[in-house]
Protein backbone atom coordinates (compact mmCIF):
# COMPACT_ATOMS: atom_id res chain seq x y z
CA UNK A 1 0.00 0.00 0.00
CA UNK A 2 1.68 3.51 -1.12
CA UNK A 3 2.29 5.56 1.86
CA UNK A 4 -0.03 8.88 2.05
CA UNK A 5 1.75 12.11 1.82
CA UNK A 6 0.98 14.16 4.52
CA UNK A 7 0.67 17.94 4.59
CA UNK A 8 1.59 20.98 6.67
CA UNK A 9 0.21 24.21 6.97
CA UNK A 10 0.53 27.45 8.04
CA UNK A 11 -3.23 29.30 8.19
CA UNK A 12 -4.39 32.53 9.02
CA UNK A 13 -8.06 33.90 9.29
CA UNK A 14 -10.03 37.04 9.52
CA UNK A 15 -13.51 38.24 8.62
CA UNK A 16 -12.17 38.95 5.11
CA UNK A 17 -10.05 36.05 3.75
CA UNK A 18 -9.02 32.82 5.23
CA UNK A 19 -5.42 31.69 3.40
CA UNK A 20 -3.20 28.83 4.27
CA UNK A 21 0.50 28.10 3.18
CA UNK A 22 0.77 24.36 2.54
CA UNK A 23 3.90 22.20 1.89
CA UNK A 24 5.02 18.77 2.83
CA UNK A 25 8.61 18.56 4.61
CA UNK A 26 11.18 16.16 3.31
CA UNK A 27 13.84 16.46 6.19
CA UNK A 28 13.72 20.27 6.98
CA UNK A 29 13.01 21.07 3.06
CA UNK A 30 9.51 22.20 2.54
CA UNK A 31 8.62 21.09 -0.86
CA UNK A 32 5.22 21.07 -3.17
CA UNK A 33 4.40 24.36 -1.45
CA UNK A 34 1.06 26.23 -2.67
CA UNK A 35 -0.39 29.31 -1.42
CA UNK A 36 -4.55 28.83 -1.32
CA UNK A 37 -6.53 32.01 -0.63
CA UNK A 38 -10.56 32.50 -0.66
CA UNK A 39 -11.88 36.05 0.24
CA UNK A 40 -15.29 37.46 1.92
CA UNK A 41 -17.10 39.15 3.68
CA UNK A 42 -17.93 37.23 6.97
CA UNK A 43 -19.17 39.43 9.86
CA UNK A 44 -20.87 37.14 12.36
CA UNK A 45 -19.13 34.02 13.80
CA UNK A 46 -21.76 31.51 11.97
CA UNK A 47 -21.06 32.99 8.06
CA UNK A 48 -17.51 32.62 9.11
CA UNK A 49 -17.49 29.09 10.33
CA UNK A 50 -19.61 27.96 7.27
CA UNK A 51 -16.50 29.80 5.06
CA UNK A 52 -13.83 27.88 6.76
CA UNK A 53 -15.86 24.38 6.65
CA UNK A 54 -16.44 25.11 3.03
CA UNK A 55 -12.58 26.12 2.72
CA UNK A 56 -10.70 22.69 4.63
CA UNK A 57 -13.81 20.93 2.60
CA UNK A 58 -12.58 22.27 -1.09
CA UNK A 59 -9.04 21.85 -0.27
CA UNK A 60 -8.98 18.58 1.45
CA UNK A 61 -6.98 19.90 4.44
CA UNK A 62 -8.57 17.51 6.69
CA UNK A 63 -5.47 15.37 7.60
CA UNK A 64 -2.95 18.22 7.22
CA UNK A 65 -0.92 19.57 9.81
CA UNK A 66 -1.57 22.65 11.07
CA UNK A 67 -0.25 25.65 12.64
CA UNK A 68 -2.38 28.72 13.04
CA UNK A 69 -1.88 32.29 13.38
CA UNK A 70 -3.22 34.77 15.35
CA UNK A 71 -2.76 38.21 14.25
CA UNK A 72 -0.59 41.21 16.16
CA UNK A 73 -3.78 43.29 16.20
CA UNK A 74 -5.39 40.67 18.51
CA UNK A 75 -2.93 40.29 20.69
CA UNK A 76 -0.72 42.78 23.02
CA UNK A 77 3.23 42.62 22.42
CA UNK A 78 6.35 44.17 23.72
CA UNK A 79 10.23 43.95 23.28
CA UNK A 80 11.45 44.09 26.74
CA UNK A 81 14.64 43.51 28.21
CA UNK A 82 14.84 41.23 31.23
CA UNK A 83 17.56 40.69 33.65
CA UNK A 84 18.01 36.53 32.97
CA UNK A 85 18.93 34.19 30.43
CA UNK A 86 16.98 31.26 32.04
CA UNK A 87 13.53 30.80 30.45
CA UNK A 88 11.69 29.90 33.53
CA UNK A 89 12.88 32.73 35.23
CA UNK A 90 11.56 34.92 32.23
CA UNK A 91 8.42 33.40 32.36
CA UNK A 92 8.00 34.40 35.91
CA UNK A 93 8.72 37.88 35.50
CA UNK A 94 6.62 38.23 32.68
CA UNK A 95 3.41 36.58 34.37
CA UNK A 96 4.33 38.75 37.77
CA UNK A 97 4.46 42.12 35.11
CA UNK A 98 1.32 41.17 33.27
CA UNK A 99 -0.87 44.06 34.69
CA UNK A 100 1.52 46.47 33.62
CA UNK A 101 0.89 45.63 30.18
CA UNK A 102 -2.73 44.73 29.88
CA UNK A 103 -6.22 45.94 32.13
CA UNK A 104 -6.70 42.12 32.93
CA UNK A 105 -5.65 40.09 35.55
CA UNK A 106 -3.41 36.98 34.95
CA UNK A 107 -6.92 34.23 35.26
CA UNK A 108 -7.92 36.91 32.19
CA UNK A 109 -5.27 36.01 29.59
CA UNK A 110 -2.80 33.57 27.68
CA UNK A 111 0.76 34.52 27.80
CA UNK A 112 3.85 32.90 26.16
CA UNK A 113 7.55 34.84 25.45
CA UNK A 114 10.14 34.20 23.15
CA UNK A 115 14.02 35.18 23.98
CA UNK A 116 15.08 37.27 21.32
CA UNK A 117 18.93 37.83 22.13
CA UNK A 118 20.93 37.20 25.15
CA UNK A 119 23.27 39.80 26.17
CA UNK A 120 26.85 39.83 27.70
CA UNK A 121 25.53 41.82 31.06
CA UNK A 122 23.21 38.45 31.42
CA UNK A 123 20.47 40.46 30.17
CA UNK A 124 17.77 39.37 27.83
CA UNK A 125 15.92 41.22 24.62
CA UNK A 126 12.53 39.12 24.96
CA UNK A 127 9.27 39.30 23.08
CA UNK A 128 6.17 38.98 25.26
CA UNK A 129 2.39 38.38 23.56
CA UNK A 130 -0.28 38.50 25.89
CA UNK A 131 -3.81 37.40 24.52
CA UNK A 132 -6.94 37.78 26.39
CA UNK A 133 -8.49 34.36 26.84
CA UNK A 134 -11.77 34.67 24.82
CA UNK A 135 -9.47 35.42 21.71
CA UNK A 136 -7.56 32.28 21.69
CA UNK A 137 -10.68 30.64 23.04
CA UNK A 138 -12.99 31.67 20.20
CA UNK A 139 -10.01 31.12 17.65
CA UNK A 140 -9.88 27.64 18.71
CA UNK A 141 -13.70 26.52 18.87
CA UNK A 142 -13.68 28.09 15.09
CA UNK A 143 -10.78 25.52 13.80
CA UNK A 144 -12.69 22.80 15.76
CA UNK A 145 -15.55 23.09 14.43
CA UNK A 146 -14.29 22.66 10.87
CA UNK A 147 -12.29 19.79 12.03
CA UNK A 148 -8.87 21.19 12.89
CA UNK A 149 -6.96 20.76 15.74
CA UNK A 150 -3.84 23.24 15.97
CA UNK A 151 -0.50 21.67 16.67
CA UNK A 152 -0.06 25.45 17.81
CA UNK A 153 -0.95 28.44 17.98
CA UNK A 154 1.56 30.78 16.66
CA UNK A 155 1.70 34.61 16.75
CA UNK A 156 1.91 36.56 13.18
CA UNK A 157 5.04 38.58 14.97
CA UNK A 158 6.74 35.10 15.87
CA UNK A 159 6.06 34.09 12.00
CA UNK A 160 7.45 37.77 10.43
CA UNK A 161 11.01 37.72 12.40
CA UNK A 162 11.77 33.66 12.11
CA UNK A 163 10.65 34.90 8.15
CA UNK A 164 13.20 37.97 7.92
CA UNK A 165 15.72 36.76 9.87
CA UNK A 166 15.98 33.26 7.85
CA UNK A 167 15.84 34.67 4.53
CA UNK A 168 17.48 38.49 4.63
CA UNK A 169 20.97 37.97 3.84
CA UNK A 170 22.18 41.63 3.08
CA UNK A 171 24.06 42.54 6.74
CA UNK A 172 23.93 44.69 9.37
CA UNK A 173 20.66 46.95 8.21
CA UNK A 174 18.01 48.52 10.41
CA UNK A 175 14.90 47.95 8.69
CA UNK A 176 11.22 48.43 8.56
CA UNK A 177 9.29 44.53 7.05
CA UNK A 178 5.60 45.77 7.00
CA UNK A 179 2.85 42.47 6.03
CA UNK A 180 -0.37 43.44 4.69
CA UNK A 181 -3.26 41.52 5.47
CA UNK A 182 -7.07 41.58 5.03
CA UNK A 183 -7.69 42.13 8.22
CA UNK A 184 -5.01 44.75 9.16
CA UNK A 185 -1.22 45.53 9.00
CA UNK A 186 1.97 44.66 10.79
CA UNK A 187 5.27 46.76 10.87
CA UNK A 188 7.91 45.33 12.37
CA UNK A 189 11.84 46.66 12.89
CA UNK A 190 15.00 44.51 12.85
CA UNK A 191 18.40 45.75 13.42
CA UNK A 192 20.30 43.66 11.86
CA UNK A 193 19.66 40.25 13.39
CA UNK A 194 17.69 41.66 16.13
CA UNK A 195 14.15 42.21 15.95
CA UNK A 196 13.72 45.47 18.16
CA UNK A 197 9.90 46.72 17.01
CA UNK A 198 6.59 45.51 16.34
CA UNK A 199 2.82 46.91 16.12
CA UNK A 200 -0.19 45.83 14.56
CA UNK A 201 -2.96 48.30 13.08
CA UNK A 202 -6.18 46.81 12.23
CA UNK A 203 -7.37 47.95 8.47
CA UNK A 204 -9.85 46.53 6.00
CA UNK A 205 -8.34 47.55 2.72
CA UNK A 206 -8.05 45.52 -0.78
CA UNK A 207 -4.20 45.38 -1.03
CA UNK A 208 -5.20 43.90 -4.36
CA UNK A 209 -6.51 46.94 -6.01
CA UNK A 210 -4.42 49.38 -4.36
CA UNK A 211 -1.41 47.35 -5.15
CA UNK A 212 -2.63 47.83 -9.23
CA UNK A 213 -3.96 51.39 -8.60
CA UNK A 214 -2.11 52.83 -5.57
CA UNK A 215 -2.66 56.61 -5.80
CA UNK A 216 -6.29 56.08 -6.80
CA UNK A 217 -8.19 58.37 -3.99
CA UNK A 218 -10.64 57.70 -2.29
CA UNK A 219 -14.71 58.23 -3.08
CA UNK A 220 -15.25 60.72 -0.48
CA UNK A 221 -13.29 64.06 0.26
CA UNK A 222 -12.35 62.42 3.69
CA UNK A 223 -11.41 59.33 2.12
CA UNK A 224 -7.72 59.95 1.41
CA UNK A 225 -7.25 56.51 -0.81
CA UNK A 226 -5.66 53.20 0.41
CA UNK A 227 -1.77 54.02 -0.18
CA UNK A 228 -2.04 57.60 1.09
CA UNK A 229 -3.67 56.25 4.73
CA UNK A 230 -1.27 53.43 4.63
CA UNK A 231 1.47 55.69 4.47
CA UNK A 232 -0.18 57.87 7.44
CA UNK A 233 0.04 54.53 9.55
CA UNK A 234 3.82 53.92 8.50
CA UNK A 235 5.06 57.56 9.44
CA UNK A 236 3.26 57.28 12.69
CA UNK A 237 4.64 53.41 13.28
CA UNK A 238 7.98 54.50 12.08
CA UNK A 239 8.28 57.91 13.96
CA UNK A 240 7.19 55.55 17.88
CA UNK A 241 10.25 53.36 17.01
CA UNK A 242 12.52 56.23 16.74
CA UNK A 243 10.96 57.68 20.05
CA UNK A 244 11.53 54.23 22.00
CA UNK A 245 14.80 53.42 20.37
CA UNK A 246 17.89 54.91 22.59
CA UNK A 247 19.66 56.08 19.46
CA UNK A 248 17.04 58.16 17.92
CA UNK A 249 17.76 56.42 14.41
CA UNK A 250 14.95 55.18 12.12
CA UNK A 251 15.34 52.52 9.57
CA UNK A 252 17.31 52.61 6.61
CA UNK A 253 14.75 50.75 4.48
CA UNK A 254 11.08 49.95 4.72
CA UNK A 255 9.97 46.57 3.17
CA UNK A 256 6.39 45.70 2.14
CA UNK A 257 4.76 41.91 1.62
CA UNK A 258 1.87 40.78 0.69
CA UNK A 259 1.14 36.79 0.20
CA UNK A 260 -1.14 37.73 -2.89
CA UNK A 261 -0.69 40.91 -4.42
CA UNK A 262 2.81 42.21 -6.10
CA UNK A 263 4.32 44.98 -4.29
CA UNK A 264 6.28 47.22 -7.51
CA UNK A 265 4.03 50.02 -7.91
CA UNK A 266 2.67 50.46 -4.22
CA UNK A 267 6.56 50.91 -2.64
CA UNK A 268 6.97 53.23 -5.81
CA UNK A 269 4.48 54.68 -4.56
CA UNK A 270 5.17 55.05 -0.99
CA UNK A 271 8.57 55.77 -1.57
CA UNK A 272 7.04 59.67 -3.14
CA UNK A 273 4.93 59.82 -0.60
CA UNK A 274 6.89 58.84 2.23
CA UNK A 275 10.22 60.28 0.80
CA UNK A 276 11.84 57.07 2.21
CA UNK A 277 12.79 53.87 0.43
CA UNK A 278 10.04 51.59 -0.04
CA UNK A 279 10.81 47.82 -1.21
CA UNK A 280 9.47 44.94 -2.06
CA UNK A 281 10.06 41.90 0.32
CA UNK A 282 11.06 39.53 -2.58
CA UNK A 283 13.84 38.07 -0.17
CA UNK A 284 11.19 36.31 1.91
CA UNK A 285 9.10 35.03 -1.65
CA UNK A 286 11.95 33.75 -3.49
CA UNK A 287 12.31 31.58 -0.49
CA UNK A 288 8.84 29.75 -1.76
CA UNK A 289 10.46 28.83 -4.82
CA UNK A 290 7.72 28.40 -7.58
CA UNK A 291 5.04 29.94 -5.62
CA UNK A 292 6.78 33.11 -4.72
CA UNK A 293 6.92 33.44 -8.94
CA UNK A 294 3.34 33.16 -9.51
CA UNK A 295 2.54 35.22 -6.38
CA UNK A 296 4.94 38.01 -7.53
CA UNK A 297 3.06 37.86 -10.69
């Protein structure tokens, strides 16, 4: 009997689109990977839950392995620096902190944190994520109900650095990798190999059509257009890390991805507006091979 080739993905969902990255690993190699992407307009938990049955239904996802995201906007993050290497002691002074960070108490919320560099004083650069419980709660009963269960849960932040950090090869630059989703944006800062910044702004725009039509306005004279208010949200994003960062310095280059929509004429774009280099992240999509072709279009 021919052995069945099992699956793993990587899924993400929001009340506009619900999109998976699927490959099967040979060794460490993904291989066979395919982006699959439906879009909608699901505003109440039952049109949603009927979208993603129909979705693991069409695509025979089933048996896959899976690993879902939950996006920055949900969730609270920092980059904080902690006196200890040793994880458990991390994980104590993070849980102890947790009202500093959040209006819940710790019975309220999920909490995990991810070393990001150890320093020579003993010091650590750590990411925290705090989620408040009904989040992860209602994420989960969705991917039941359609038949998933998570191996994890992963954070969108967790996903962008492991993403930038394994695939940006060009040294020792401080710069700006902003995703755009359906459901919002993410900008986050590395400095060189250290991710240092991250915030999530929740936005409802079609990256599709601005990405073709980027300095198309808006239908209303308060409506400044799609690129324009994305570029708003980028000079605010960019001008906090500058505030927060001890040197004062901003980022040499700002980045832009987008799993389904090629990025050329919105960073040429941005780049006028912003008077600041925009590119696209083609370092992270010609690490999909075949895919990151037909996605770049």
């Amino acid at each position: 009997m021919a052995r069945k080739i099992t699956y793993t993905g990587i899924m993400q969902i929001d009340a506009h689109s619900i999109s998976m990255l699927r490959f099967r690993l040979t060794g460490a190699t993904p291989e066979d990977t395919t982006f699959i992407r439906v879009c909608g307009e699901w505003n109440d938990a039952e049109a949603q839950q009927q979208a993603l049955c129909d979705f693991v239904e069409a695509n025979g996802l089933q048996q896959d392995t899976v690993y879902s995201v939950l996006p920055r906007y949900d969730v609270t993050t920092r980059v904080i620096t902690l006196p200890s290497h040793d994880q458990k002691e991390i994980a104590g002074m993070v849980r102890f902190s947790v009202e500093e960070y959040v209006p819940f108490t710790m019975d309220e919320v999920v909490i995990d944190q991810c070393i990001l560099r150890k320093m020579d004083s003993g010091e650590s650069e750590t990411l925290i994520a705090i989620a408040h419980k009904d989040v992860v709660d209602k994420h989960l009963m969705l991917l039941r109900a359609a038949g998933i269960a998570p191996e994890k849960v992963l954070l969108s932040t967790a996903c962008i650095y492991s993403a930038a950090l394994a695939t940006h090869k060009k040294g020792p630059e401080r710069y700006a990798l902003v995703s755009l989703a359906a459901g919002g944006i993410e900008i986050s800062v590395i400095d060189g190999e250290n991710p240092v910044f991250t915030r999530g702004i929740a936005m409802t725009q079609d990256w599709q059509k601005i990405a073709e039509n980027p300095d198309m306005t808006g239908e209303s004279l308060v409506d400044m257009g799609g690129a324009e208010e994305l570029a708003t949200e980028l000079r605010g994003s960019l001008s906090a890390y500058q505030r927060e960062t001890p040197t004062g310095e901003g980022v040499d280059v700002v980045y832009l991805a987008c799993a389904y929509a090629p990025m050329e004429k919105l960073c040429e774009s941005l780049s006028q507006k912003m008077n600041r280099e925009c590119k696209p992240a083609t370092f992270i999509l010609e690490a999909l091979g075949e895919t990151a072709s037909a996605l770049m279009g």
